[in-house]
C-alpha atoms as a PDB file:
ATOM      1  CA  UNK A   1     -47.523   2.554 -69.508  1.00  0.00           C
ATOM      2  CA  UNK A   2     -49.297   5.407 -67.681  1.00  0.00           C
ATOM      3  CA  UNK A   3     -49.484   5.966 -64.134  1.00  0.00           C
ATOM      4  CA  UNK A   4     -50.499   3.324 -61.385  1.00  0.00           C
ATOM      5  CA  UNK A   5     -52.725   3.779 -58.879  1.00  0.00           C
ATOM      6  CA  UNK A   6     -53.160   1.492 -55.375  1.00  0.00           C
ATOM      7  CA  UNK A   7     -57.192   0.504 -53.922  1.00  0.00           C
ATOM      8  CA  UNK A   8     -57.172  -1.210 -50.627  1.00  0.00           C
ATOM      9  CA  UNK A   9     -60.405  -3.232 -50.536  1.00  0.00           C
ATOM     10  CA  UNK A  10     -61.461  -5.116 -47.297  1.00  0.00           C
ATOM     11  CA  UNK A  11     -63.519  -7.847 -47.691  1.00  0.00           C
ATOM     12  CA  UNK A  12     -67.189  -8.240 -46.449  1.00  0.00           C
ATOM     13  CA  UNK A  13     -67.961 -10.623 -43.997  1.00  0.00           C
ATOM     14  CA  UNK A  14     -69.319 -14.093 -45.734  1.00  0.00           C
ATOM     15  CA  UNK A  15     -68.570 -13.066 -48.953  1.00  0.00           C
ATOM     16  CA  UNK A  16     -66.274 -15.352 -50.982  1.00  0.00           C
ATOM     17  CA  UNK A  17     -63.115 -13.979 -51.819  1.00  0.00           C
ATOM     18  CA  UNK A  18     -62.918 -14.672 -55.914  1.00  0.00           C
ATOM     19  CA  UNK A  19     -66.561 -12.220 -55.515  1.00  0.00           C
ATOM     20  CA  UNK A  20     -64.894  -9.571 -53.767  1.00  0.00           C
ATOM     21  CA  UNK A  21     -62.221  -9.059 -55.767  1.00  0.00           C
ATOM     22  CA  UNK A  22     -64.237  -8.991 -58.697  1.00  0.00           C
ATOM     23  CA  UNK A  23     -65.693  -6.141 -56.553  1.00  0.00           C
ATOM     24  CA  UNK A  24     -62.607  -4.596 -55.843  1.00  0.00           C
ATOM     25  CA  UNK A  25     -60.962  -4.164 -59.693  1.00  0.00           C
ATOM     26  CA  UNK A  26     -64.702  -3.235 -60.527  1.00  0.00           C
ATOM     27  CA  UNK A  27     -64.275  -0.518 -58.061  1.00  0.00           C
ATOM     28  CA  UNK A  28     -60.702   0.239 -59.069  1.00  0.00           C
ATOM     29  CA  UNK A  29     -61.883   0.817 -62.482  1.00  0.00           C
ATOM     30  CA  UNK A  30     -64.819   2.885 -61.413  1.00  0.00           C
ATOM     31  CA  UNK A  31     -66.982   0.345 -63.431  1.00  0.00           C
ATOM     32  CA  UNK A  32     -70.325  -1.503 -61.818  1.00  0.00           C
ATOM     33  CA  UNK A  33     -69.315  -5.000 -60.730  1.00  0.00           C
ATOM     34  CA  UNK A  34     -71.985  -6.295 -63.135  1.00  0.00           C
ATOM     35  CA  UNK A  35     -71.367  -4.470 -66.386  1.00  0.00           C
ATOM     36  CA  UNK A  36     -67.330  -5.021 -66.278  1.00  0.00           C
ATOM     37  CA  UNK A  37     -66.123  -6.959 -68.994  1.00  0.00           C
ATOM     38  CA  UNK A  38     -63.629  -8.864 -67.025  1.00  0.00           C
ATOM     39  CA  UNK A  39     -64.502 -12.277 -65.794  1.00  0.00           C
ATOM     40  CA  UNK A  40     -62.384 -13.358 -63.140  1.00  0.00           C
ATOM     41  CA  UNK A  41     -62.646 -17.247 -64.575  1.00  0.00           C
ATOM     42  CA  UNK A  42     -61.048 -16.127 -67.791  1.00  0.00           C
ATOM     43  CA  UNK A  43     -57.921 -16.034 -65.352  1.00  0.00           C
ATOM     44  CA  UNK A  44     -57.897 -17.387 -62.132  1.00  0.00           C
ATOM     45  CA  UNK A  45     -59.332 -20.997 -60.540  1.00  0.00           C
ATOM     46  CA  UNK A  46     -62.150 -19.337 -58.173  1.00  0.00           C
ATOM     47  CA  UNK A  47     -62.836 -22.661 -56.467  1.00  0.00           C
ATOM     48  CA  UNK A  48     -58.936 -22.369 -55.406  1.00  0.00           C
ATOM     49  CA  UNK A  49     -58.991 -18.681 -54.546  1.00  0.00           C
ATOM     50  CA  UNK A  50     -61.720 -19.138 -52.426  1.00  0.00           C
ATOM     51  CA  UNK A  51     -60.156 -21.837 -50.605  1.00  0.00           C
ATOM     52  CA  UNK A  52     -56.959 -20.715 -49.930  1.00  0.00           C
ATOM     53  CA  UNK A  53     -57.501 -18.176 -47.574  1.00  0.00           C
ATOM     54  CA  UNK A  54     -60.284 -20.595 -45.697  1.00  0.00           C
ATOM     55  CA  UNK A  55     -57.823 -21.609 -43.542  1.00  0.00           C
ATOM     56  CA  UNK A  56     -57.156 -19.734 -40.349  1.00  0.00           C
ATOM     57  CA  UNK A  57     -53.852 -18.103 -38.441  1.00  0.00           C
ATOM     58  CA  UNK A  58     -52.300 -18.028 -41.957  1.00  0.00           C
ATOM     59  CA  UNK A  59     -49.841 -15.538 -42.578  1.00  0.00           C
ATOM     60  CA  UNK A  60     -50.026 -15.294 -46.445  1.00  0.00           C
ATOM     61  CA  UNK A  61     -49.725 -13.199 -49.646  1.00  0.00           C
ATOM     62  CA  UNK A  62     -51.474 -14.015 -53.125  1.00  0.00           C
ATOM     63  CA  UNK A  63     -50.644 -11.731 -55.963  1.00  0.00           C
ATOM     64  CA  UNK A  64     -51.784 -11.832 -59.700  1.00  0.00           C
ATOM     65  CA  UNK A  65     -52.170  -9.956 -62.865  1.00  0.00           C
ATOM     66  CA  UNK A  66     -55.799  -9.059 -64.323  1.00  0.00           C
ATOM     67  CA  UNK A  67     -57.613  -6.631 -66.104  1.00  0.00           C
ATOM     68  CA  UNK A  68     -55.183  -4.470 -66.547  1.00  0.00           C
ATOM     69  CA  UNK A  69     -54.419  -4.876 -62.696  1.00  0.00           C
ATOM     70  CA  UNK A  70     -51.858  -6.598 -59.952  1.00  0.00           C
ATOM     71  CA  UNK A  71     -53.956  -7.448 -57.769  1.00  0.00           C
ATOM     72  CA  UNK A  72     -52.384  -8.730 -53.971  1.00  0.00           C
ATOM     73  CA  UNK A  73     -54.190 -10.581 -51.500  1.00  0.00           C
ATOM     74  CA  UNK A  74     -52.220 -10.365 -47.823  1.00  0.00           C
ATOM     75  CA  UNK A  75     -53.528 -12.053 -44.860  1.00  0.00           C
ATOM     76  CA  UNK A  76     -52.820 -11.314 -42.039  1.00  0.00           C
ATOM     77  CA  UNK A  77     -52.055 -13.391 -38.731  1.00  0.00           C
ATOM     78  CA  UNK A  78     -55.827 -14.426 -38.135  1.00  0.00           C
ATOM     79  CA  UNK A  79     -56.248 -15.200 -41.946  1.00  0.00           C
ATOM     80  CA  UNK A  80     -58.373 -12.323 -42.410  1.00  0.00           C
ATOM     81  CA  UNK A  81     -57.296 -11.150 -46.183  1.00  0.00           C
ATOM     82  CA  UNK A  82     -57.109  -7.540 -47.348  1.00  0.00           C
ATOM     83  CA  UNK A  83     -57.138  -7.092 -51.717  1.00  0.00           C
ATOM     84  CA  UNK A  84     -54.849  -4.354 -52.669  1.00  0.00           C
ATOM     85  CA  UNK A  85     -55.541  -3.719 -56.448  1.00  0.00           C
ATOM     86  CA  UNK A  86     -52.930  -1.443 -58.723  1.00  0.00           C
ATOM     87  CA  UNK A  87     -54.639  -0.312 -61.321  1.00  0.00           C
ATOM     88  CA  UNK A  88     -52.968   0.281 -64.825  1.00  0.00           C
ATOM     89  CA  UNK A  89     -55.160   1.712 -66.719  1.00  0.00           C
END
């Protein structure tokens, strides 16, 4: 396997999580969000993404393999998550 490399990736206000990291392995990549092969349904409930980190003052960390990435969701003590995306391509 060849090198790894980190993205941080903060979140836009009112955007859903599950869309934002789509955004964020797009930009890991350097690929456009909308021509990327990936589809983040292929692996991961979005309805249950999106609803874990609804909650506030949650402390939490989600982490996942996709497209070729590990992709870790922390939150931190307001609930506000962060997507750090290693990239193994």
């Amino acid at each position: 396997m060849g090198d790894s490399k980190e993205f941080y990736y903060e979140p836009a206000e009112g955007e859903s999580l599950s869309t934002e990291v789509v955004t964020a392995v797009a930009k890991a990549h350097d690929e456009d969000v909308i021509e990327q092969e990936w589809l983040i349904s292929k692996d991961i409930n979005t309805d249950a993404l999106d609803g874990l980190f609804q909650e506030r003052n949650l402390n939490m960390t989600l982490q996942f393999e996709a497209d070729g990435t590990t992709v870790t969701i922390i939150a931190d003590r307001r609930g506000d998550p962060r997507i750090k995306i290693e990239s193994h391509r």
